[in-house]
Protein backbone atom coordinates (compact mmCIF):
# COMPACT_ATOMS: atom_id res chain seq x y z
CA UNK A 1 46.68 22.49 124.06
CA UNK A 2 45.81 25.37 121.49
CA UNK A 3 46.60 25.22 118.53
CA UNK A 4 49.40 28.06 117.27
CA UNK A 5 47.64 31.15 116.16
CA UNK A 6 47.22 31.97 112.60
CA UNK A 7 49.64 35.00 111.95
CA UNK A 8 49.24 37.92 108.75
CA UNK A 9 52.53 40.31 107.61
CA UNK A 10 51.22 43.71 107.81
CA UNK A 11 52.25 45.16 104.49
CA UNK A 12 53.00 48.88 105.88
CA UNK A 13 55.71 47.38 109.11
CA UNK A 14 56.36 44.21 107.74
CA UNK A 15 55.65 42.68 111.28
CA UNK A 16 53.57 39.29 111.81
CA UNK A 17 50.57 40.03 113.27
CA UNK A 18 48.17 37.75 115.19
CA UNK A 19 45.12 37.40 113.05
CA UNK A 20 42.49 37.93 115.77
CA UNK A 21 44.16 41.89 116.39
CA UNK A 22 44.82 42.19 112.30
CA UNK A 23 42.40 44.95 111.19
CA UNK A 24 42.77 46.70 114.69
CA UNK A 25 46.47 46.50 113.89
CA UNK A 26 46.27 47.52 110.82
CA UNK A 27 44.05 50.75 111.26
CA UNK A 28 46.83 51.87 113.89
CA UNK A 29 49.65 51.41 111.26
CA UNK A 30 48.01 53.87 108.64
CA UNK A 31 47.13 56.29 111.29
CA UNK A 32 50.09 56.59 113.40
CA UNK A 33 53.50 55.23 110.87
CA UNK A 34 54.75 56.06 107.68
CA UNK A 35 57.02 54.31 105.21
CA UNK A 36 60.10 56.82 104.40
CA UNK A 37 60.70 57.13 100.77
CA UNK A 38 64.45 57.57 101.24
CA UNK A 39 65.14 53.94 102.71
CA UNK A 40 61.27 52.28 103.13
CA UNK A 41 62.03 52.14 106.89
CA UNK A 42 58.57 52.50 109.25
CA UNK A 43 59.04 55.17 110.91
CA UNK A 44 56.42 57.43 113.64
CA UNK A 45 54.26 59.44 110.82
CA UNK A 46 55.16 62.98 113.29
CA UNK A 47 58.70 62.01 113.75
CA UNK A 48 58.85 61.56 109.63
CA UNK A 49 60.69 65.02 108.82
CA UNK A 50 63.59 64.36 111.68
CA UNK A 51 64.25 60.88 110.35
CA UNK A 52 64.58 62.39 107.12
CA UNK A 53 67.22 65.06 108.11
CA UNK A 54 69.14 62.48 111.05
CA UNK A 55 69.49 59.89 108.39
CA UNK A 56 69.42 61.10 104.88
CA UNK A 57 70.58 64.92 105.24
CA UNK A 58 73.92 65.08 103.26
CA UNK A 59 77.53 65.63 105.04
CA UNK A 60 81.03 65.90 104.47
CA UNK A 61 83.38 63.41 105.56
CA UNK A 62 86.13 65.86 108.00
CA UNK A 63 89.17 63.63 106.28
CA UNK A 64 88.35 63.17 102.80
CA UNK A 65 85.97 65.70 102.17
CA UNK A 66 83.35 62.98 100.46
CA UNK A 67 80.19 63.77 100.26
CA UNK A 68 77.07 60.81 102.14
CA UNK A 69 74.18 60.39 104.23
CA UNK A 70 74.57 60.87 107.33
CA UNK A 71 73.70 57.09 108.16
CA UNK A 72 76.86 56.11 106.27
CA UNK A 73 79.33 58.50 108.22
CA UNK A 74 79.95 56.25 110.67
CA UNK A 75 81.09 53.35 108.76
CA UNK A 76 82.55 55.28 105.95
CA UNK A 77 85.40 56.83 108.55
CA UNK A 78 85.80 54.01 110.43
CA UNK A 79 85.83 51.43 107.59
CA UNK A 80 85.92 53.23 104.17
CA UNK A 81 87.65 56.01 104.37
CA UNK A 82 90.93 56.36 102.88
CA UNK A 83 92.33 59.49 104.89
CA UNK A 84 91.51 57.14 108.14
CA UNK A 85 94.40 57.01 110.24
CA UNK A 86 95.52 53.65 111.10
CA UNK A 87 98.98 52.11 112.88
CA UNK A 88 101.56 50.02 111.22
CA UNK A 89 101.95 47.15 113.37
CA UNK A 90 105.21 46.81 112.92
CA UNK A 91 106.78 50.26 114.04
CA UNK A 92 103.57 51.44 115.45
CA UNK A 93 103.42 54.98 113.53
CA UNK A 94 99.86 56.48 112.82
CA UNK A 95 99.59 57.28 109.21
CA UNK A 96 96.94 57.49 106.59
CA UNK A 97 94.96 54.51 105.56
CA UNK A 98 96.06 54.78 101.41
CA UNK A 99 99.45 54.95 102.54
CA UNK A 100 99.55 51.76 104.63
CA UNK A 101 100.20 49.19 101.80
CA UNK A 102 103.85 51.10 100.28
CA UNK A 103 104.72 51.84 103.99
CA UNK A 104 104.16 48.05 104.98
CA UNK A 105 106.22 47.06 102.27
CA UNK A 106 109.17 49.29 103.56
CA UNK A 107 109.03 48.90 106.63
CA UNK A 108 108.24 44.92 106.97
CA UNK A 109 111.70 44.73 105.00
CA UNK A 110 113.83 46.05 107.59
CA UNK A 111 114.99 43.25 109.79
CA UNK A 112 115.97 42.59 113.35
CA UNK A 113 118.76 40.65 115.20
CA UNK A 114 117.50 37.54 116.87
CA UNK A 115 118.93 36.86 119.95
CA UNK A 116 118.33 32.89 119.77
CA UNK A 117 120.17 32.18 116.12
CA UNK A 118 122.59 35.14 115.87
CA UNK A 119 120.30 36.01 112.58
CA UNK A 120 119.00 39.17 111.49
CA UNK A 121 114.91 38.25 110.37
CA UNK A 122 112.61 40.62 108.06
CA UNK A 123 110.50 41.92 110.31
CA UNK A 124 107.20 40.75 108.42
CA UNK A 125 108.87 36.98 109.19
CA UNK A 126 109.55 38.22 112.49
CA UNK A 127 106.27 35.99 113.96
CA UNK A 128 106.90 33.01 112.19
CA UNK A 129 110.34 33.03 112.91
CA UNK A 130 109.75 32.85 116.43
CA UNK A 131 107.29 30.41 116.47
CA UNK A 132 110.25 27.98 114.36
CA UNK A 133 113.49 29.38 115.83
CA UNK A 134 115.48 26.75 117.72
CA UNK A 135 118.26 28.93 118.57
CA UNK A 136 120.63 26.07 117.12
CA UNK A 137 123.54 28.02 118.17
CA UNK A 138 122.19 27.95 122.00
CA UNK A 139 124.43 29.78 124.50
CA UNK A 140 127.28 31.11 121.96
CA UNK A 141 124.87 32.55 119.97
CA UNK A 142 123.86 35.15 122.40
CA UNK A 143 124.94 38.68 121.09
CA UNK A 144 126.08 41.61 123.01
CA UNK A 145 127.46 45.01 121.95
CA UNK A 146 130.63 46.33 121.09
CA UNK A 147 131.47 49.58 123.08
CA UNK A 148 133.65 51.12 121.16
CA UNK A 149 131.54 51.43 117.93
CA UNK A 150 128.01 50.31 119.58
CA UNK A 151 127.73 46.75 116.83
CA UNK A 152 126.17 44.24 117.87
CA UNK A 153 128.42 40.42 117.21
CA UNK A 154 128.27 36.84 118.85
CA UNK A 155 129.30 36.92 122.34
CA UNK A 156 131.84 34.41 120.99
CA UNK A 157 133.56 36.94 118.99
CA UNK A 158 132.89 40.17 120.56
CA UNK A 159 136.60 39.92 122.20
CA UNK A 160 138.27 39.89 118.84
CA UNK A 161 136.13 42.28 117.65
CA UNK A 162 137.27 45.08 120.12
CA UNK A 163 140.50 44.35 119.47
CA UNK A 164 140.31 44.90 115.49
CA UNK A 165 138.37 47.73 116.67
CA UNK A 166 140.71 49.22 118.82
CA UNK A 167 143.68 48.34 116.15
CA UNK A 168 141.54 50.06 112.97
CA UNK A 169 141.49 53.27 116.03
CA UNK A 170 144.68 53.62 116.16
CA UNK A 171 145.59 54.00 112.67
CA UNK A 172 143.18 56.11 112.55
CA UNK A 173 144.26 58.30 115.42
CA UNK A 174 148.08 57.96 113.89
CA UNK A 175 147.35 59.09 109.91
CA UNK A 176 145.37 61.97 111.59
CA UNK A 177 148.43 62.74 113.88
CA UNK A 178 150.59 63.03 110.20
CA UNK A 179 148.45 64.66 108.43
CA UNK A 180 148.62 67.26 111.15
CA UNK A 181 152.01 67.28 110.95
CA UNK A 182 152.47 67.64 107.41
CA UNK A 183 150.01 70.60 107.29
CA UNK A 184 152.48 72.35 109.93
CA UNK A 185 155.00 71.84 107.87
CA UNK A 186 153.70 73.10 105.01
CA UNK A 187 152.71 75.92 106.59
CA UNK A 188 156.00 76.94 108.00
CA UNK A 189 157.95 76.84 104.16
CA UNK A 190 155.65 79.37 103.35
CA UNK A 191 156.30 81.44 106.11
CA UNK A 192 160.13 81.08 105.75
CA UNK A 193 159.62 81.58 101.88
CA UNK A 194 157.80 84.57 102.27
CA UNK A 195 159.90 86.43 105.09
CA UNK A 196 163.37 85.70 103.86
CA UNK A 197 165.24 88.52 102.35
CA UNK A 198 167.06 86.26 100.35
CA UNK A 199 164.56 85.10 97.57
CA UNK A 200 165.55 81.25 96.33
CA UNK A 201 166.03 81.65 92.14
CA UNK A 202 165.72 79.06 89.76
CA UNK A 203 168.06 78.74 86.59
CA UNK A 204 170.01 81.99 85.77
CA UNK A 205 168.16 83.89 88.62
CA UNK A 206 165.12 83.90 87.41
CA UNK A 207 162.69 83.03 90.55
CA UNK A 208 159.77 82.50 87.51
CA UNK A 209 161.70 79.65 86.11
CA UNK A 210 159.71 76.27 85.53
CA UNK A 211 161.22 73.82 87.49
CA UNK A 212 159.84 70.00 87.30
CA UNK A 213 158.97 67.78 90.85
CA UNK A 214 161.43 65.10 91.15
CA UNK A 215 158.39 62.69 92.32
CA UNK A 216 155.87 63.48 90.05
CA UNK A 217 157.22 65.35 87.11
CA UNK A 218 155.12 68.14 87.20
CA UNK A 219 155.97 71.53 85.84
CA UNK A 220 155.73 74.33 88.06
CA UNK A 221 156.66 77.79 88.48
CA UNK A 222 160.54 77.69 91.05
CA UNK A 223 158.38 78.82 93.97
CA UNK A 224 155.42 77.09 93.54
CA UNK A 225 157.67 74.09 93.34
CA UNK A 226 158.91 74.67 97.04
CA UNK A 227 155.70 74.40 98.32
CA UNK A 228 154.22 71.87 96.06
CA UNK A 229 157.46 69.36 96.92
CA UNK A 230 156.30 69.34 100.62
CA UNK A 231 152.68 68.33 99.99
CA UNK A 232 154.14 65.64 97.19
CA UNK A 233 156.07 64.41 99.71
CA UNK A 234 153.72 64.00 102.39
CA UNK A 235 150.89 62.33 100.31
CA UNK A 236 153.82 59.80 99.61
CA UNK A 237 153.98 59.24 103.32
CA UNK A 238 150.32 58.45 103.51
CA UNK A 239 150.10 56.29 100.50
């Protein structure tokens, strides 16, 4: 068996050259390569100048505006950049790389209504909260959704939940239905007050008299008073 060749580094390519084809080697290295000054890379000696502007003319970055090589483009926009678009993997929105960190912190703190436990989870625990629920609750702790005012409660309680909903309705639905009322009624005193031909006086005739409210002893002019007695009275209905 021969024995392994002896080998020499070239010192212009740095590549390990058989001994035996050394000096031939060599002698094609200083003829036909070059080293580039910009980044000692061996390079073709006639392809020298297009290295030179492919790799090491200057450009812009189109996000940030930062000024490189062009061999550092690529990995400055895809890994560098701060302008770089990337998604939030938690709502999925596209949004600029030096943003990510305050928007992770919001948005990771919202939470989410687990089906299995009836609990609502941060939505950064969201993964290790399904990997460790046991949905201790089981069947009764499945949640549906109220369809009167769309919230969500344990299908357990969803019944008495529609019925304090429909209940808070209604009282909602009747002081609505008063205050109606007591607008129209204000409204016609006026009317009657101001198309009578008979003008109500106060003390000795004088319709400018001050007159106090029997409810809450304010002084008013004897006509103002007329009007201001209905609305006293119906804020006492409400309260």
């Amino acid at each position: 068996m021969d024995e392994k060749q002896e080998t020499r580094t070239c010192g212009r390519c740095h590549r390990k050259v058989a001994e035996t084809n050394f000096a031939l080697h060599e002698m094609h290295c200083r003829r036909f390569l070059c080293v580039c000054p910009e980044c000692d890379e061996v390079v073709p000696r006639m392809h020298l100048e297009q290295h030179r502007e492919e790799q090491h003319g200057q450009v812009k970055c189109s996000k940030c505006n930062q000024k490189m090589e062009c061999r550092h483009l690529k990995d400055h926009e895809s890994d560098e950049c701060q302008e770089r678009l990337s998604v939030c993997h938690f709502c999925n929105l596209e949004l600029p790389w030096k943003k990510q960190g305050e928007h992770l912190l919001v948005c990771g703190s919202r939470t989410n209504l687990c089906e299995d436990c009836g609990h609502y989870i941060l939505w950064r625990e969201q993964q290790e909260h399904d990997s460790t629920c046991s949905g201790a609750h089981g069947a009764s702790a499945k949640i549906k959704v109220a369809v009167r005012c769309e919230a969500s409660s344990p299908a357990e309680d969803i019944e008495k939940h529609e019925l304090e909903c429909l209940l808070l309705a209604s009282e909602e639905e009747e002081e609505e239905q008063q205050e109606k009322k007591g607008i129209l009624g204000l409204s016609s005193t006026l009317k009657a007050t101001s198309l009578t031909h008979r003008t109500p006086r106060g003390d000795g005739g004088d319709i400018y008299a001050i007159k106090i409210c029997p409810r809450c002893h304010l002084a008013l002019p004897f006509l103002t008073l007329l009007w201001h007695q209905k609305k006293c009275e119906f804020h006492r209905h409400l309260t």
